[in-house]
C-alpha atoms as a PDB file:
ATOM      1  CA  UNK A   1     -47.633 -84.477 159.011  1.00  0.00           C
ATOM      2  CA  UNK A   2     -46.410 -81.947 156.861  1.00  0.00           C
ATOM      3  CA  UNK A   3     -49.678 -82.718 154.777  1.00  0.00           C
ATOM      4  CA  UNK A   4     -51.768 -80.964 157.189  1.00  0.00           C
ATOM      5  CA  UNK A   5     -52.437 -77.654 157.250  1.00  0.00           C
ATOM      6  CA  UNK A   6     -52.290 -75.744 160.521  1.00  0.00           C
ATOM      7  CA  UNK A   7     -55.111 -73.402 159.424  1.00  0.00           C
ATOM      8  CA  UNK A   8     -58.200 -75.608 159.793  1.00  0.00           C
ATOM      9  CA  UNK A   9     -59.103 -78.485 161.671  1.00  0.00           C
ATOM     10  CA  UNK A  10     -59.703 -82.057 160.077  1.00  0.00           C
ATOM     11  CA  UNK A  11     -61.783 -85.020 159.394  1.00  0.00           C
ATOM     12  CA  UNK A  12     -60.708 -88.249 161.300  1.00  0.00           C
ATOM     13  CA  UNK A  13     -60.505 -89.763 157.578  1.00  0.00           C
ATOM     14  CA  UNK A  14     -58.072 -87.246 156.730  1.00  0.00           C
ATOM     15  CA  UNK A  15     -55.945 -87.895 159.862  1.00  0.00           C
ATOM     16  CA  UNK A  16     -56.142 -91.911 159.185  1.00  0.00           C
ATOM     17  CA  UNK A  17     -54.962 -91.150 155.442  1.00  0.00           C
ATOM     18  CA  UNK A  18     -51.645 -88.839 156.640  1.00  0.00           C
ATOM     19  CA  UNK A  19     -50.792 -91.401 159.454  1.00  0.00           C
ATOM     20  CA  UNK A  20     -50.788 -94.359 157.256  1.00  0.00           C
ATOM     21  CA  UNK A  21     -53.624 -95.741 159.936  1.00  0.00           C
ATOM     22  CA  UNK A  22     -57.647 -96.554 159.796  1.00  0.00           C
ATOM     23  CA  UNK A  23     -59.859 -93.977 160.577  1.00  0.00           C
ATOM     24  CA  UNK A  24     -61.020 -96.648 163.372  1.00  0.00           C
ATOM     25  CA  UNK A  25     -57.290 -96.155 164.947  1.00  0.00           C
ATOM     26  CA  UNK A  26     -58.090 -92.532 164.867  1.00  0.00           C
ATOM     27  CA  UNK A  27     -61.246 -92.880 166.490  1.00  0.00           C
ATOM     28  CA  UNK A  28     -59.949 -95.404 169.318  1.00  0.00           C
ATOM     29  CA  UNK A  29     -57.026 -92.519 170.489  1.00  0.00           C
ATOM     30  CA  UNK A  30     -59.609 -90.166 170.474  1.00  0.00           C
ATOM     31  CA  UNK A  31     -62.181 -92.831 173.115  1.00  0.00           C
ATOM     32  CA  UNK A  32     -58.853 -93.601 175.031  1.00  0.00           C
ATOM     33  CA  UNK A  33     -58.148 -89.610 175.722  1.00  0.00           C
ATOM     34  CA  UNK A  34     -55.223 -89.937 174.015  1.00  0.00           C
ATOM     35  CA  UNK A  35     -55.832 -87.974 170.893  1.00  0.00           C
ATOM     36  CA  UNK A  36     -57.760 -84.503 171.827  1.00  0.00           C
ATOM     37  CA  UNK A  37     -60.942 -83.325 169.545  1.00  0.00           C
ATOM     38  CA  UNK A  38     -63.652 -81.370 168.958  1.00  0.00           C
ATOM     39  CA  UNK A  39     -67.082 -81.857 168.177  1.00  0.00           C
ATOM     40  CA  UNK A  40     -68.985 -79.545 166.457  1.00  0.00           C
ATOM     41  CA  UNK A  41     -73.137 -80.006 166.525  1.00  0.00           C
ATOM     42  CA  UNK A  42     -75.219 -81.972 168.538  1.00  0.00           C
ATOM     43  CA  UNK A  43     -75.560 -85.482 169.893  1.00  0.00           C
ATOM     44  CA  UNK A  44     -75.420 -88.155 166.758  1.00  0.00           C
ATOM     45  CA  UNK A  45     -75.460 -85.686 164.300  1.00  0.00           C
ATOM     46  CA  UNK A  46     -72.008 -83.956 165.680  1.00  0.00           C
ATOM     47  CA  UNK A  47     -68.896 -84.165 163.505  1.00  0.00           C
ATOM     48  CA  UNK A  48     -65.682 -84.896 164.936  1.00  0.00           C
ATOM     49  CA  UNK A  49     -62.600 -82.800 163.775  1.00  0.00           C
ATOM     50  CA  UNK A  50     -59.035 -82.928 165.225  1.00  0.00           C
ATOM     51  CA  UNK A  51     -56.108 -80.129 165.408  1.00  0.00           C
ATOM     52  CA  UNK A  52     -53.042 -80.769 162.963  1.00  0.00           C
ATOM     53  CA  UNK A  53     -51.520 -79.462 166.042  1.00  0.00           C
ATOM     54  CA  UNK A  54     -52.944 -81.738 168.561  1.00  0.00           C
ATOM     55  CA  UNK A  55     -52.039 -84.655 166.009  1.00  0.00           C
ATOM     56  CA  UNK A  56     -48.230 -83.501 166.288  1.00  0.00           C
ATOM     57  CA  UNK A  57     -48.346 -83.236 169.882  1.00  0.00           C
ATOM     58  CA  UNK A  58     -49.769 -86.820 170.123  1.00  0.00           C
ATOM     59  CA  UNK A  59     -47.045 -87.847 167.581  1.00  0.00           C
ATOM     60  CA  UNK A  60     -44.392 -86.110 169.860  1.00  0.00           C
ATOM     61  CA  UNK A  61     -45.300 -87.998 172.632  1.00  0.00           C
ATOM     62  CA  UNK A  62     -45.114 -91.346 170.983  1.00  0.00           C
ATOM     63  CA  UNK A  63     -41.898 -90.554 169.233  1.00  0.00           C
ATOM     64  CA  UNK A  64     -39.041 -93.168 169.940  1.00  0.00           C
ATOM     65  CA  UNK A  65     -35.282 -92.276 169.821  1.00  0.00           C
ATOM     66  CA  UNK A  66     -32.937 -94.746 167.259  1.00  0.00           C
ATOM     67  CA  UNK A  67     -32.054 -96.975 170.766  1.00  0.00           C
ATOM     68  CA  UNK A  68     -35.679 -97.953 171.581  1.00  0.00           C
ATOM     69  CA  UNK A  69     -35.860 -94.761 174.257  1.00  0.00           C
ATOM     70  CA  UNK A  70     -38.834 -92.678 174.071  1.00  0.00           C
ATOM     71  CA  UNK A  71     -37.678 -88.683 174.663  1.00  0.00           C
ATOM     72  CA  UNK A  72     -37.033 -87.053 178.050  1.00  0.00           C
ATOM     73  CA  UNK A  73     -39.862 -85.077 178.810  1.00  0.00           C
ATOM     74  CA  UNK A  74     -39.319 -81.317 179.821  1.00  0.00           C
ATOM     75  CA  UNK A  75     -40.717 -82.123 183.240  1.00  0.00           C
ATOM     76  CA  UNK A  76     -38.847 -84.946 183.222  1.00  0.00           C
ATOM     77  CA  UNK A  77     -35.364 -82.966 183.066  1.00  0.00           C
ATOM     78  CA  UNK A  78     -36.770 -80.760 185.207  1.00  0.00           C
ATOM     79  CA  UNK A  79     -36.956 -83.528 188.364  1.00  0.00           C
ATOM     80  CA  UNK A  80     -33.693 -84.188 187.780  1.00  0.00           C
ATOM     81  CA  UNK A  81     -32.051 -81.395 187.992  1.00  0.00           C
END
């Protein structure tokens, strides 16, 4: 992710080509709610761009530790203690 610049949003084909992923991945995160966007213009003719930062919060989330765990959440740790 250290390809994208946190200056200026980007394309869906641009996210697809830093993840290693099709831009049709991209797009399906984005229809499930679990990658956030923004569209700029109107109905069909709107562009879609997405938030380096949004793209390593959504990476965050997903991240696994080396024994299969995924991370404790801050709200997580939180409950516990």
């Amino acid at each position: 992710m250290d390809t994208l610049p946190t200056h200026y949003l980007v394309t869906p084909a641009q996210a697809a080509r830093s993840l290693k992923v099709s831009a049709d991945t991209i797009y399906k995160w984005i229809k499930r709610g679990h990658l956030p966007y923004y569209k700029l213009g109107d109905g069909r003719n709107g562009t879609v761009r997405l938030s380096p930062r949004d793209i390593r919060d959504f990476l965050d989330r997903r991240r696994i530790d080396a024994l299969g765990r995924p991370p404790v959440r801050e709200s997580e740790s939180a409950e516990n203690d």
